[in-house]
Protein backbone atom coordinates (compact mmCIF):
# COMPACT_ATOMS: atom_id res chain seq x y z
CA UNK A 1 0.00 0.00 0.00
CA UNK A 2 0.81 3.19 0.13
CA UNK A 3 3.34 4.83 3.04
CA UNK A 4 1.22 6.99 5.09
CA UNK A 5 4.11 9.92 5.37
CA UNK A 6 3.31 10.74 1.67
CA UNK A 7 -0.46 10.97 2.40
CA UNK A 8 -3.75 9.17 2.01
CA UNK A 9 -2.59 5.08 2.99
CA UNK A 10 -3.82 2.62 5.57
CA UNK A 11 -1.51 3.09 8.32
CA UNK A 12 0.37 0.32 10.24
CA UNK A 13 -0.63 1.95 13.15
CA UNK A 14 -4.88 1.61 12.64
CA UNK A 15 -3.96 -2.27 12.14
CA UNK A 16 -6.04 -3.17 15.79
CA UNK A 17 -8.67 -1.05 14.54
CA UNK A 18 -8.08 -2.65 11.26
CA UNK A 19 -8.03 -6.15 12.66
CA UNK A 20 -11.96 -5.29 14.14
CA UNK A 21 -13.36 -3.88 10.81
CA UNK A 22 -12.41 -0.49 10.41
CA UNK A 23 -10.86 -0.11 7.12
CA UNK A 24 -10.57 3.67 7.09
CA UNK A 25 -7.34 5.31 4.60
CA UNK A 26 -5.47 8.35 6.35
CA UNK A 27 -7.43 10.22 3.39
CA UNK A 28 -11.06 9.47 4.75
CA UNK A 29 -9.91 10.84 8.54
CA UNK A 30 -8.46 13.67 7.09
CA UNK A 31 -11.29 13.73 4.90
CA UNK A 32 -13.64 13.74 8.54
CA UNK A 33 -11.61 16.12 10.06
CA UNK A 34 -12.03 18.73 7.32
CA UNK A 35 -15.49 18.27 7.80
CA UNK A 36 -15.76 18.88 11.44
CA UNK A 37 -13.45 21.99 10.46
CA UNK A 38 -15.77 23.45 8.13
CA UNK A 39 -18.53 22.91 11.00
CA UNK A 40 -16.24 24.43 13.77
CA UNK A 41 -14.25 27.13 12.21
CA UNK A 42 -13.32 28.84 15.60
CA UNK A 43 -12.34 26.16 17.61
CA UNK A 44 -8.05 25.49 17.23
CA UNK A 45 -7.31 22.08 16.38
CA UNK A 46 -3.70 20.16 16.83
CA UNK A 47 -3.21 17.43 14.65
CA UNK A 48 -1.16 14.95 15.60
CA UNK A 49 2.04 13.57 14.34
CA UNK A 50 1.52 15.76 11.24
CA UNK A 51 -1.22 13.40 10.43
CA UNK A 52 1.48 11.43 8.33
CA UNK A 53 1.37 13.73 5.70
CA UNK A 54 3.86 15.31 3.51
CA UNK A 55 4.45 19.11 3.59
CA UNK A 56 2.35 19.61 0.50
CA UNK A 57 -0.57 17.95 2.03
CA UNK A 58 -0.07 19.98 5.45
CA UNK A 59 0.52 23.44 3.41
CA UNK A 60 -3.29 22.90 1.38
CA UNK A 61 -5.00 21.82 4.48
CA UNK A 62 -3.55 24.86 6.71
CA UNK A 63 -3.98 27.56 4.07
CA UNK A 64 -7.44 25.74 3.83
CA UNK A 65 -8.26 25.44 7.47
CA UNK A 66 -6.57 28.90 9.73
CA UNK A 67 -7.65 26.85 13.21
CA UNK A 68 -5.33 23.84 12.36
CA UNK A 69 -1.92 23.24 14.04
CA UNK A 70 0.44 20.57 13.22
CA UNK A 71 2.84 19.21 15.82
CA UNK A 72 6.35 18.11 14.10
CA UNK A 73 6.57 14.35 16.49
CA UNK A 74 6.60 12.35 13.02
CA UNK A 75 8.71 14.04 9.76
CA UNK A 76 11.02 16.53 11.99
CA UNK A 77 13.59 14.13 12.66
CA UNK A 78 17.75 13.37 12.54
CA UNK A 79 19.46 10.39 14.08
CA UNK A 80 22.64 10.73 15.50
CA UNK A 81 25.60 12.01 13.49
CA UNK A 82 23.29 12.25 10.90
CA UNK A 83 22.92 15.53 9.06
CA UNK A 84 20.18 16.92 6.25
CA UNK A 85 20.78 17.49 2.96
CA UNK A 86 20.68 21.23 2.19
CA UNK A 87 18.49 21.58 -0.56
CA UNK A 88 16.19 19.36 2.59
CA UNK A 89 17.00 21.71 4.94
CA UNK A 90 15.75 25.15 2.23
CA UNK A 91 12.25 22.67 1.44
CA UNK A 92 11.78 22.42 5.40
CA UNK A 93 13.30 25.59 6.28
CA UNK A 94 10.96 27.50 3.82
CA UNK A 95 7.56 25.62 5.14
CA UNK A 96 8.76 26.32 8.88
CA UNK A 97 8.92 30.01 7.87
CA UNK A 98 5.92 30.53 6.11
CA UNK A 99 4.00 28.34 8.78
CA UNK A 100 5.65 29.32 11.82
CA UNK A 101 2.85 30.50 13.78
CA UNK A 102 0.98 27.46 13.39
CA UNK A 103 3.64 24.31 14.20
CA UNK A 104 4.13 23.07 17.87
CA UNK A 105 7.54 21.18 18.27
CA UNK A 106 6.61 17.53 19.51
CA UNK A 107 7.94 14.11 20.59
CA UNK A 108 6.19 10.93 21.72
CA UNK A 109 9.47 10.80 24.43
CA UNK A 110 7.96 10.50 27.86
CA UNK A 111 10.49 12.54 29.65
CA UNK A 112 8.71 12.44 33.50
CA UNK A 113 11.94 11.54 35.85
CA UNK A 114 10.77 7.98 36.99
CA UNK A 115 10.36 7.21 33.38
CA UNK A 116 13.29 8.47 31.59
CA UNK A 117 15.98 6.33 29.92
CA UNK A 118 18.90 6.27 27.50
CA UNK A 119 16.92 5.43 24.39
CA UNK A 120 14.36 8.35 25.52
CA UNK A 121 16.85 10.89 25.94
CA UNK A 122 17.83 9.70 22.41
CA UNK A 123 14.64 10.10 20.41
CA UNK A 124 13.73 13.66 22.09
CA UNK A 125 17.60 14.47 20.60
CA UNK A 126 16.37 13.18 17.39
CA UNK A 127 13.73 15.50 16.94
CA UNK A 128 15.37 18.12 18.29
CA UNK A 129 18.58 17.81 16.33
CA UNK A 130 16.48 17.98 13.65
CA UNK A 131 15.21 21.38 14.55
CA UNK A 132 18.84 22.72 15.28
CA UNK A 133 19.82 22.20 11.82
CA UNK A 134 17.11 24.15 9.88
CA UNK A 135 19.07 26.91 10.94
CA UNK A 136 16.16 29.09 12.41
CA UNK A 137 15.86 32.84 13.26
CA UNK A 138 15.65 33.24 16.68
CA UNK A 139 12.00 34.32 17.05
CA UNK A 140 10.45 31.25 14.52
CA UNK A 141 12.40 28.48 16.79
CA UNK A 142 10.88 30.01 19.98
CA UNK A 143 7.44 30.10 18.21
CA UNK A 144 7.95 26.32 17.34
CA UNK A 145 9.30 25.36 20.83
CA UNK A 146 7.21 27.08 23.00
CA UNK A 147 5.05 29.73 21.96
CA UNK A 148 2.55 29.44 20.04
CA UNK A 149 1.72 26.46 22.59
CA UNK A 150 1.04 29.02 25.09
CA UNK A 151 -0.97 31.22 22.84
CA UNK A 152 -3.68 28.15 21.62
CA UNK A 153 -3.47 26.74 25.08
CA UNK A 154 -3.91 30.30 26.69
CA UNK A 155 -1.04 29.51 29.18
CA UNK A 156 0.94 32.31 31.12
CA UNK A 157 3.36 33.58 28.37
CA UNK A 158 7.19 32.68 28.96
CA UNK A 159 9.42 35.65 29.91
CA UNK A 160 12.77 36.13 29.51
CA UNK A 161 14.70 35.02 26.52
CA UNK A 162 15.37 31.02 26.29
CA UNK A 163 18.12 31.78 23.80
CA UNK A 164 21.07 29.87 25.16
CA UNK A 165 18.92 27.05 26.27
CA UNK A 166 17.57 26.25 22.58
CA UNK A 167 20.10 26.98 20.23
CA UNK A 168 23.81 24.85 20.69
């Protein structure tokens, strides 16, 4: 089938649901959550793991659809001693810029101290070396880090600068 990081195929991870019956694509739930967009225009909505969509899918469905968020857990990622490819980096680079406001950095790493281990530490690296090496303006990484969290979640705005503490 098709790989659901390029958009629209049954994804490994609906197999239990698959197992029981439901036989939905990645297409027909993005297909349902367009249509609870239209209905709900004003309410924000953060979808998950970039839905497993490319960045041409993403772009269409948030110039479509101003309430929608993507968090970067899924495509914004770099194993160790691994680097990206510059004309990468400009394609990723350029969608971070022009979507800035709307991306949430993410990670499925469950960092809580009594849960925390070497291959943990590892993967939230992953995503965030991947990050570091977009080579962001200052104000666009803190937007993807942090803030525009605390503007959709209406949480007490950061102060101070977190400059030394995000950036190598």
């Amino acid at each position: 089938g098709y790989s659901p990081y390029h958009g629209g195929g049954f994804n490994s991870y609906f197999s239990e649901g698959q197992a029981k019956g439901n036989h939905y694509s990645n297409q027909q739930l993005v297909d349902q959550l367009c249509r609870i967009m239209d209905q709900y225009p004003d309410i924000p909505i953060i979808a998950a793991h970039q839905m497993y969509m490319n960045l041409d899918n993403m772009a269409a469905l948030m110039d479509r659809y101003p309430q929608l968020y993507f968090d970067t857990t899924v495509g914004f990622f770099m194993r160790r001693d691994n680097t990206i490819y510059e004309e990468d980096r400009k394609i990723y680079y350029e969608f971070v810029m022009k979507y800035a406001d709307r991306l949430l950095f993410g990670t499925d790493t469950d960092m809580r101290p009594d849960t925390v281990n070497f291959y943990q530490v590892e993967a939230f690296l992953c995503h965030l070396r991947f990050i570091h090496q977009l080579r962001l303006p200052h104000e666009q990484l803190q937007m993807l880090l942090y803030r525009n969290t605390e503007r959709i979640l209406g949480l007490p705005t950061s102060t101070g600068t977190r400059k030394h503490n995000s950036r190598p």
